[in-house]
Protein backbone atom coordinates (compact mmCIF):
# COMPACT_ATOMS: atom_id res chain seq x y z
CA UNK A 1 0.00 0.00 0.00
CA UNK A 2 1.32 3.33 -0.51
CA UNK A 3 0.23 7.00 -0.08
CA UNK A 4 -1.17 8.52 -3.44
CA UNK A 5 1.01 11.09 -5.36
CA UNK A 6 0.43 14.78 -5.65
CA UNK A 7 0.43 14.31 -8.72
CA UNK A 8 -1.02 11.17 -10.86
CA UNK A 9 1.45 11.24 -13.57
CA UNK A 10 2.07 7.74 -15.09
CA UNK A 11 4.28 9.55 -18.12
CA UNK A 12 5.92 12.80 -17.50
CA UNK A 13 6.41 15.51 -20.51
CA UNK A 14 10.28 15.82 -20.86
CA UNK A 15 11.99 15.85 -23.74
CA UNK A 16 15.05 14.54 -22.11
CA UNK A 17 13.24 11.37 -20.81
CA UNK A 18 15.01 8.13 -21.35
CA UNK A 19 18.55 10.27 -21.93
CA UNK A 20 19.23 12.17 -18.90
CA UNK A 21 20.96 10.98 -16.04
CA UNK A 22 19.34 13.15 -13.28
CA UNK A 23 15.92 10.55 -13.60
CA UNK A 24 16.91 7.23 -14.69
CA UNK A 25 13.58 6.07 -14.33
CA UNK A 26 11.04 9.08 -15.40
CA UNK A 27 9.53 6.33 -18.24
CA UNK A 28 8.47 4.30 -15.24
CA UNK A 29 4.69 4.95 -13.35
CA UNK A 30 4.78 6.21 -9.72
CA UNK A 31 3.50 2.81 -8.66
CA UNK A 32 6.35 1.07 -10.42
CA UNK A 33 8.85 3.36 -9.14
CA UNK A 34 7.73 3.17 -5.78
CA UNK A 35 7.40 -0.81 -6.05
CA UNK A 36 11.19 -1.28 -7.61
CA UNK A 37 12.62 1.02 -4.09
CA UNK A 38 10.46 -1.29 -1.78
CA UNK A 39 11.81 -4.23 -3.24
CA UNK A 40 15.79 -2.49 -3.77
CA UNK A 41 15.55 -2.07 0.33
CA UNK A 42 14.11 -5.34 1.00
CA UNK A 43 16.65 -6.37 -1.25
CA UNK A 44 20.01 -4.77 0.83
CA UNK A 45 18.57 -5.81 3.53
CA UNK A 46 17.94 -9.52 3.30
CA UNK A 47 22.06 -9.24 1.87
CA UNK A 48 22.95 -8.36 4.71
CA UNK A 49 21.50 -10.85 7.15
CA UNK A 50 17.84 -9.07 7.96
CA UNK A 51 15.60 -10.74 5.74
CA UNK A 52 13.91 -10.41 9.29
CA UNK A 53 13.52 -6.74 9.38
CA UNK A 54 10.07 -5.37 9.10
CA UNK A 55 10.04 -3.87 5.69
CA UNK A 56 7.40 -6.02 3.64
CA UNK A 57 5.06 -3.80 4.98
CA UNK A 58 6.50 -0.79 3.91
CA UNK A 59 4.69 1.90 3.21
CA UNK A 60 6.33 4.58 0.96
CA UNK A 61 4.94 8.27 0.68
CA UNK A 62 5.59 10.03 -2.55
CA UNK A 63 4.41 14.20 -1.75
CA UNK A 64 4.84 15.08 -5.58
CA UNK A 65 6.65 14.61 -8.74
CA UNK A 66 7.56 17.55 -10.85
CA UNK A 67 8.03 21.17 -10.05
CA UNK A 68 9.74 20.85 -6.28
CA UNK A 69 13.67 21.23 -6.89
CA UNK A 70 14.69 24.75 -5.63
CA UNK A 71 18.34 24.35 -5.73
CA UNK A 72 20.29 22.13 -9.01
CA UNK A 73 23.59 21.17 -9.75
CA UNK A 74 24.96 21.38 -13.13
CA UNK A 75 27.56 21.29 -15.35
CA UNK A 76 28.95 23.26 -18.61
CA UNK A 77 30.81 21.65 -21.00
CA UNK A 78 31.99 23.15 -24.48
CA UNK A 79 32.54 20.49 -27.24
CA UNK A 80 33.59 21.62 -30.52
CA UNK A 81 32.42 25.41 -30.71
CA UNK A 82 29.22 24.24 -28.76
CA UNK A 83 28.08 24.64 -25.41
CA UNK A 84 26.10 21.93 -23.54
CA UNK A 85 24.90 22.91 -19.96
CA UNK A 86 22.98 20.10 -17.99
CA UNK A 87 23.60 17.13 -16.93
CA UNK A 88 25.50 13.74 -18.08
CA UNK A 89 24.05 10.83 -20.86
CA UNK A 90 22.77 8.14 -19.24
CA UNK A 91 24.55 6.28 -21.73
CA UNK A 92 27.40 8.79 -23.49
CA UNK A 93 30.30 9.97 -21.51
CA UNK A 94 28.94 13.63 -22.36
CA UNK A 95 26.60 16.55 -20.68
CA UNK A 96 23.02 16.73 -22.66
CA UNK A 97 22.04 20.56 -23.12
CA UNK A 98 19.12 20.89 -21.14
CA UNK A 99 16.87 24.03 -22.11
CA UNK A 100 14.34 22.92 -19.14
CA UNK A 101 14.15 20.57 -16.33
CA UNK A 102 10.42 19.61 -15.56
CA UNK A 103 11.40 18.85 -11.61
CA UNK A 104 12.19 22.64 -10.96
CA UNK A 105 10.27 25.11 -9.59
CA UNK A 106 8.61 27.79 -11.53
CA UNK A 107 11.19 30.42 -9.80
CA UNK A 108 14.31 27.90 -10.26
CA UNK A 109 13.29 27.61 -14.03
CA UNK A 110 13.17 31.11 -14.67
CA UNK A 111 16.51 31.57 -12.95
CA UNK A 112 17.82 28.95 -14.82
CA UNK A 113 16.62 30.25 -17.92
CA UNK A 114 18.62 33.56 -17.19
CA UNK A 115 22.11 31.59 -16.35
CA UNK A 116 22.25 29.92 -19.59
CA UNK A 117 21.94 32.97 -21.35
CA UNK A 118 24.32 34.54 -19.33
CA UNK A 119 26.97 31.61 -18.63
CA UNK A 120 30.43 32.37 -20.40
CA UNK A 121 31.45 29.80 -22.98
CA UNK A 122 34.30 28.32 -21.45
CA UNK A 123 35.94 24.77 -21.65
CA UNK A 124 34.17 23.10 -18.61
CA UNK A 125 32.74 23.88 -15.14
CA UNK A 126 30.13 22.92 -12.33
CA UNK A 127 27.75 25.49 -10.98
CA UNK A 128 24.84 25.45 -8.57
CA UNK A 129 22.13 28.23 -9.07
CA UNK A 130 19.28 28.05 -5.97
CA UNK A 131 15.99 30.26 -5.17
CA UNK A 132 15.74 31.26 -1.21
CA UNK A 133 12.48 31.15 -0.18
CA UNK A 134 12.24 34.98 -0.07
CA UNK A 135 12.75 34.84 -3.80
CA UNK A 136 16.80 35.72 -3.81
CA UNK A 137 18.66 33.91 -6.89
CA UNK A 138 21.89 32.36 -5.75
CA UNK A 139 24.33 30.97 -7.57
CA UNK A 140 27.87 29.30 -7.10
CA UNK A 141 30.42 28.75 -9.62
CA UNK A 142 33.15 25.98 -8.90
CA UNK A 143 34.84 26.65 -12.14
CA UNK A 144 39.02 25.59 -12.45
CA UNK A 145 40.68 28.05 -10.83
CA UNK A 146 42.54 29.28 -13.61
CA UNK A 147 39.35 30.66 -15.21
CA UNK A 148 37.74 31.94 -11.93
CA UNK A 149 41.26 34.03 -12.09
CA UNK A 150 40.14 35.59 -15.41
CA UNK A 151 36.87 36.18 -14.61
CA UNK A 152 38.14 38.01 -11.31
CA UNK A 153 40.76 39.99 -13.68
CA UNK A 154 37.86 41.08 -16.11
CA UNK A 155 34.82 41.46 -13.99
CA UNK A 156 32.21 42.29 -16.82
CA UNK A 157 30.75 38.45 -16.62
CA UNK A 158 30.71 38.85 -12.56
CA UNK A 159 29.53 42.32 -12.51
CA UNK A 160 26.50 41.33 -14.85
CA UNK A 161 26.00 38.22 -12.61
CA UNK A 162 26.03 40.05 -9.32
CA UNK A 163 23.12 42.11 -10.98
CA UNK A 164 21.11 39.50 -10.89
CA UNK A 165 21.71 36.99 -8.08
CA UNK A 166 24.24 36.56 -5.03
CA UNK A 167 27.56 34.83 -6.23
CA UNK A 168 29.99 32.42 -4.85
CA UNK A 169 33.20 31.42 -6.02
CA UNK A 170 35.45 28.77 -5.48
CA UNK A 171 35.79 26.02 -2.91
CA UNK A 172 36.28 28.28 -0.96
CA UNK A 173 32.85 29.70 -1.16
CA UNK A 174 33.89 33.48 -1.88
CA UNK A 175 31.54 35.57 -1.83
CA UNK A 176 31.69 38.31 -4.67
CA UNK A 177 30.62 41.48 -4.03
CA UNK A 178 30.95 45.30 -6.01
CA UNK A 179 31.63 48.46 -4.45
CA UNK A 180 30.85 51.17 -6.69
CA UNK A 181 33.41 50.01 -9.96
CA UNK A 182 35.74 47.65 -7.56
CA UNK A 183 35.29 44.21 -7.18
CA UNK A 184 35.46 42.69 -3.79
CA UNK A 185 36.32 38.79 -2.79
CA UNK A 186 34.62 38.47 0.89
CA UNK A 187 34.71 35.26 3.20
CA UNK A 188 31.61 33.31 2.94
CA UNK A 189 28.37 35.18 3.14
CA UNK A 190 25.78 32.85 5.28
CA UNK A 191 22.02 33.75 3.82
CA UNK A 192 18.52 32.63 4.68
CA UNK A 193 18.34 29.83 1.73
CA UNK A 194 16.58 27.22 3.19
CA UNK A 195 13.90 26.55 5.86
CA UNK A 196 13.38 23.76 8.42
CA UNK A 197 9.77 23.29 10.51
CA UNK A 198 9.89 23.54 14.17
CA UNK A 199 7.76 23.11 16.91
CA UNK A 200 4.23 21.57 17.85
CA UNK A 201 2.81 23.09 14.53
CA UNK A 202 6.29 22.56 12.72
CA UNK A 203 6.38 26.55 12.08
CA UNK A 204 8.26 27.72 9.15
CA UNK A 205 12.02 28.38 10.70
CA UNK A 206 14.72 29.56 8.55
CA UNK A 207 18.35 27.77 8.36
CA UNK A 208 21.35 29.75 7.29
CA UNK A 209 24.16 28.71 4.62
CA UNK A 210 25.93 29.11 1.97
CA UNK A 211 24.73 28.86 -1.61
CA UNK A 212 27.07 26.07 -2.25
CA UNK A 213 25.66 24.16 1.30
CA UNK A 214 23.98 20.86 1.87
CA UNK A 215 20.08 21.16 1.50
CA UNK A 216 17.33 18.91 1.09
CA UNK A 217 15.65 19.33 -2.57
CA UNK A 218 13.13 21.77 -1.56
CA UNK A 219 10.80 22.62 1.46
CA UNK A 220 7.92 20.80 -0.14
CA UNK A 221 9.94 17.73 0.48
CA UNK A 222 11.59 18.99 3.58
CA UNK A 223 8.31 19.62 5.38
CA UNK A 224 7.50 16.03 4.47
CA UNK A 225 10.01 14.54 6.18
CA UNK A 226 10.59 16.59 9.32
CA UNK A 227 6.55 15.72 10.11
CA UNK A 228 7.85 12.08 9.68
CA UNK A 229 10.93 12.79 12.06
CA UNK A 230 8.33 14.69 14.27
CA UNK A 231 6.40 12.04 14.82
CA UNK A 232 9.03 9.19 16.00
CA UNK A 233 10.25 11.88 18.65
CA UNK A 234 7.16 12.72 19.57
CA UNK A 235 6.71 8.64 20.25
CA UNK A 236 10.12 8.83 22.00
CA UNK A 237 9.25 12.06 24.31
CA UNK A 238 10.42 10.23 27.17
CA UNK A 239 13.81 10.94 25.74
CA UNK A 240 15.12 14.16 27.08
CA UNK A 241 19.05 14.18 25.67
CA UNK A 242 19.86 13.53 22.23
CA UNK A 243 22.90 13.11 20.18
CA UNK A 244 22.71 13.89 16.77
CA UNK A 245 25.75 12.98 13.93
CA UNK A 246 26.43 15.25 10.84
CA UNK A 247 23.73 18.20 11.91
CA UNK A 248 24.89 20.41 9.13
CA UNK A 249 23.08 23.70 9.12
CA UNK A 250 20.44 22.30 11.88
CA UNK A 251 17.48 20.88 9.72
CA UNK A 252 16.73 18.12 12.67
CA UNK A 253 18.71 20.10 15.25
CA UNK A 254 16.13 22.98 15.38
CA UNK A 255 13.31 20.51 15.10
CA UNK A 256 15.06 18.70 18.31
CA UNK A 257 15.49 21.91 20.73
CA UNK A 258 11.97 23.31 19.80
CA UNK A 259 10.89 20.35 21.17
CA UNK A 260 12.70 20.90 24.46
CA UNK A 261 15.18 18.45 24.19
CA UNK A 262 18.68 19.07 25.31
CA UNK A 263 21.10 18.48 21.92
CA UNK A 264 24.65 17.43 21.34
CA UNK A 265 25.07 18.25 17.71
CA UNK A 266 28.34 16.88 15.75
CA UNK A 267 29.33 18.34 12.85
CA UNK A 268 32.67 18.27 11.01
CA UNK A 269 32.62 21.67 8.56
CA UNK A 270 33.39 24.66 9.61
CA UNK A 271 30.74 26.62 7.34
CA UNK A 272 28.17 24.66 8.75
CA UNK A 273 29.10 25.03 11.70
CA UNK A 274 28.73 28.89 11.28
CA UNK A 275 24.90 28.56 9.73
CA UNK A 276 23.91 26.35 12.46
CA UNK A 277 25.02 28.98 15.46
CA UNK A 278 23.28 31.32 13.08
CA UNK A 279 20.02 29.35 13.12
CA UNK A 280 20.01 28.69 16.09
CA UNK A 281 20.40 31.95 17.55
CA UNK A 282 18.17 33.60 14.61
CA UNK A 283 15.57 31.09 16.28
CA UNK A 284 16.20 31.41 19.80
CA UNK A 285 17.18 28.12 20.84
CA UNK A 286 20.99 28.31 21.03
CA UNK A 287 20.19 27.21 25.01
CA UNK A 288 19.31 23.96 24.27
CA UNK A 289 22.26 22.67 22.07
CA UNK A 290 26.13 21.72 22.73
CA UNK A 291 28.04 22.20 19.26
CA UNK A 292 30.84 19.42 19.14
CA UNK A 293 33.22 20.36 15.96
CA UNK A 294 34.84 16.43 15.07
CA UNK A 295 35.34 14.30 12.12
CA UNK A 296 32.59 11.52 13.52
CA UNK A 297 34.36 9.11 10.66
CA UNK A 298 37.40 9.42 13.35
CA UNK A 299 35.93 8.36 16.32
CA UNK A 300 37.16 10.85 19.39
CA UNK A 301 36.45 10.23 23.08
CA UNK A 302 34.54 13.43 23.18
CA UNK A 303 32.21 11.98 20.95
CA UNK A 304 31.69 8.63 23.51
CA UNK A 305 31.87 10.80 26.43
CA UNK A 306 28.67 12.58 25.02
CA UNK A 307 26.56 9.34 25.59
CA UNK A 308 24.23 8.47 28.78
CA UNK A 309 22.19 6.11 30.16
CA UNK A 310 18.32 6.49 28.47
CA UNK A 311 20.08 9.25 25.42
CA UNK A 312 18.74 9.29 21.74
CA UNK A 313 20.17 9.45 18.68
CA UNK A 314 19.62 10.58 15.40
CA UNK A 315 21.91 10.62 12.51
CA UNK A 316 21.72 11.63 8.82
CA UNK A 317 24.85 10.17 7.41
CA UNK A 318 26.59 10.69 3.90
CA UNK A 319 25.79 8.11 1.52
CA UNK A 320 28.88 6.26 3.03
CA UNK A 321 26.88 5.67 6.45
CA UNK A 322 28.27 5.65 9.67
CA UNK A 323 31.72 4.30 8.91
CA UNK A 324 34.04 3.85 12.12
CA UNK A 325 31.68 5.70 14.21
CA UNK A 326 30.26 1.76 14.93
CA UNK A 327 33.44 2.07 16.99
CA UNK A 328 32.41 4.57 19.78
CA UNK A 329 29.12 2.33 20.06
CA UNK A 330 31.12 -0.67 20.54
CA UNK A 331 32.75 0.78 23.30
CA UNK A 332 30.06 1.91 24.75
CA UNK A 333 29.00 0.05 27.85
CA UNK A 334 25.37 -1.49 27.02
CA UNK A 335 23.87 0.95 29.73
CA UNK A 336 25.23 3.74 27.77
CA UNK A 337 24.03 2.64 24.56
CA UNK A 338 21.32 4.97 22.65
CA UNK A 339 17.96 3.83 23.89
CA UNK A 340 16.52 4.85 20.40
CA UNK A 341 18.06 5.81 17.34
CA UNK A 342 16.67 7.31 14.60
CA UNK A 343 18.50 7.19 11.21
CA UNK A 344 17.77 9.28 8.22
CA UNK A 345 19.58 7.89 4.80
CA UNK A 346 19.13 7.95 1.31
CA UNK A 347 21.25 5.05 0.46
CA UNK A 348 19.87 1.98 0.93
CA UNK A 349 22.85 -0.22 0.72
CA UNK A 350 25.10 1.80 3.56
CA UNK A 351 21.63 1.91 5.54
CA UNK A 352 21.52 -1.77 5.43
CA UNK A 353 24.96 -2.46 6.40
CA UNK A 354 24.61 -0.05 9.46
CA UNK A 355 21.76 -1.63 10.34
CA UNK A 356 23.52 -5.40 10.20
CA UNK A 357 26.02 -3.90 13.07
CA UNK A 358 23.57 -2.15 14.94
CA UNK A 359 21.60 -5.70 15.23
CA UNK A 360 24.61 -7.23 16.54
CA UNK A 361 24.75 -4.74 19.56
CA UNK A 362 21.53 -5.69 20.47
CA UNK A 363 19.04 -3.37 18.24
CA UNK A 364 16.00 -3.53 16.53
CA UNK A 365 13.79 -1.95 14.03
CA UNK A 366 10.60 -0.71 15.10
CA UNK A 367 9.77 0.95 12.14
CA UNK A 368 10.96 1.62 8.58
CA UNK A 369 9.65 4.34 6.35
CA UNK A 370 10.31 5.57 2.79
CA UNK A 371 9.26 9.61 1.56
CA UNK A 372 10.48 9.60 -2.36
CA UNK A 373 12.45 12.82 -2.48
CA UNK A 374 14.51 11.80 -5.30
CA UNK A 375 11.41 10.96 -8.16
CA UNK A 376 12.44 9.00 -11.14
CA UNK A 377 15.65 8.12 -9.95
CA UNK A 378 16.56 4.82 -7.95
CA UNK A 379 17.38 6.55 -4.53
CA UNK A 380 14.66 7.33 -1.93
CA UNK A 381 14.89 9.14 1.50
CA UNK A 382 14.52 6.57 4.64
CA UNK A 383 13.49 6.82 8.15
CA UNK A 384 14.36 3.94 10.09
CA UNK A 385 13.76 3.81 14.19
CA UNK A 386 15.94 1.71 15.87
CA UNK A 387 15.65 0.78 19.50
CA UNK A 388 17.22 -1.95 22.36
CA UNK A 389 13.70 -2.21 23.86
């Protein structure tokens, strides 16, 4: 059984369909999408050992299927005289020229539209253009630095940019900035670009980052999954301490200390870092949270020191899952051990490996969910509640 689309598209209008990388599978219906991920998890799973888990029941919500994205990653390539911004061939080793993108928003398209016509033609380069929810353009070129150099020499292309969104620059994430006829090169500049939902009403709540920062595809999809995430901590209330691993820019860690629980966010990257003591004290809730600034891939004793008998933890891992931070939870002492944890992946084959350890140290799933926010592509966004009960 699973929760009706937004949107009952069997066939979606793109011209790109069947060619683009970015949605392997738009040619497939909802339901079989939805079906192939359900049986992909069950799949991982029963690979590694929990053929036992209760997944056949899964139930896998799917909020919408076109027009969502509000940030995109992209890439410029010229190939003889011609310039092809988009994304890679599904089955060419080359970028297709998208003109349009069907999973954008109406105010991503638009600004979209304007980059291409404005994008220099140079040899190759990733960008990522974003729309805040105020309606600001962003956008963040991580071209070679050699041309970034020109560009910084001749300012015309970056003056005519700046006109029209904020810019980045750089892995560095400079921010680029005109006074009067002189261009200026400033640290990072940390903006409003996202939003999380806090609270008993999960209130609109704004997160700070860069352009070039980690966000979920777009608030439709966010709001999704923070009710979701709202709703296994509201189950686990009698939980008063949590530790959450890779917080970022605080999507879960506001959600957290609007509840009134007492947080122990870790987080690795510096900029992050910065947005999240931004957020929090843009929200008011800087109280209830203990920043811890660690590489949780490289276990540290502060990080085991953090845990207590009866604590929670949540988690929202890269795609390489939790690594050698199964370490500090085999050293735990069983008392000390996470009562619940709540883990928040989108790929299902780390997920399922975590999970295989986690098993051995005495835990079980009490739930499994799925929210599609990748449509048409093979990955899905899961929420999985472990617990030693």
């Amino acid at each position: 059984m699973y929760h009706k689309s937004l949107q009952e598209n069997n066939s979606i209008d793109c011209r790109y369909a069947g060619m683009c990388s970015g949605c392997p599978w738009i040619q497939l219906s909802s339901a079989d999408q939805l079906n192939q991920k359900s049986a992909g998890i069950q799949y991982h799973f029963s690979s590694n050992g929990l053929s036992d888990a209760p997944i056949k029941s899964l139930i896998i919500e799917k909020p919408m299927d076109l027009h969502f994205r509000e940030h995109a990653d992209l890439t410029l390539h010229r190939v003889n005289g011609k310039t092809r911004i988009g994304l890679y061939d599904t089955t060419r080793a080359c970028i297709i020229d998208l003109e349009e993108c069907p999973l954008m928003t109406t105010e991503l398209a638009r600004w979209y539209r304007v980059v291409r016509a404005m994008l220099p033609s140079i040899q190759f380069g990733h960008f990522r253009i974003r729309v805040a929810p105020d309606g600001t353009r962003g956008i963040w070129l991580d071209f070679p630095n050699r041309v970034l150099s020109y560009f910084l020499d001749e300012t015309n292309f970056l003056r005519r940019l700046s006109g029209q969104a904020r810019v980045e620059i750089g892995q560095r994430h400079h921010s680029i900035q005109f006074n009067n006829t002189l261009l200026e090169c400033h640290e990072p500049e940390l903006f409003p670009w996202f939003e999380t939902y806090t609270g008993k009403d999960l209130t609109p709540t704004t997160l700070f980052s860069h352009i070039g920062g980690f966000a979920q595809p777009g608030r439709a999809m966010n709001r999704a999954l923070i009710r979701k995430v709202k709703s296994l901590l509201d189950e686990n209330s009698h939980i008063k301490n949590w530790i959450e691993l890779g917080s970022g820019t605080g999507n879960f860690t506001l959600l957290l200390a609007s509840m009134g629980f007492k947080v122990s966010a870790i987080e690795m990257h510096p900029l992050s870092i910065k947005g999240l003591l931004k957020s929090l004290s843009h929200a008011k809730l800087g109280g209830q949270v203990q920043i811890l600034q660690t590489n949780f891939h490289q276990p540290h004793k502060k990080i085991g020191a953090l845990f207590n008998t009866g604590c929670g933890m949540l988690l929202d891992p890269p795609r390489s899952g939790m690594g050698q931070f199964i370490r500090v939870l085999q050293e735990c002492e069983a008392r000390e051990l996470p009562e619940t944890i709540l883990y928040i992946s989108c790929f299902a084959e780390s997920l399922a490996r975590d999970a295989a350890s986690l098993y051995i140290l005495g835990y079980r799933i009490m739930s499994i969910q799925g929210l599609d926010q990748f449509p048409h592509s093979t990955h899905c966004e899961w929420i999985v509640c472990f617990s030693k009960k």
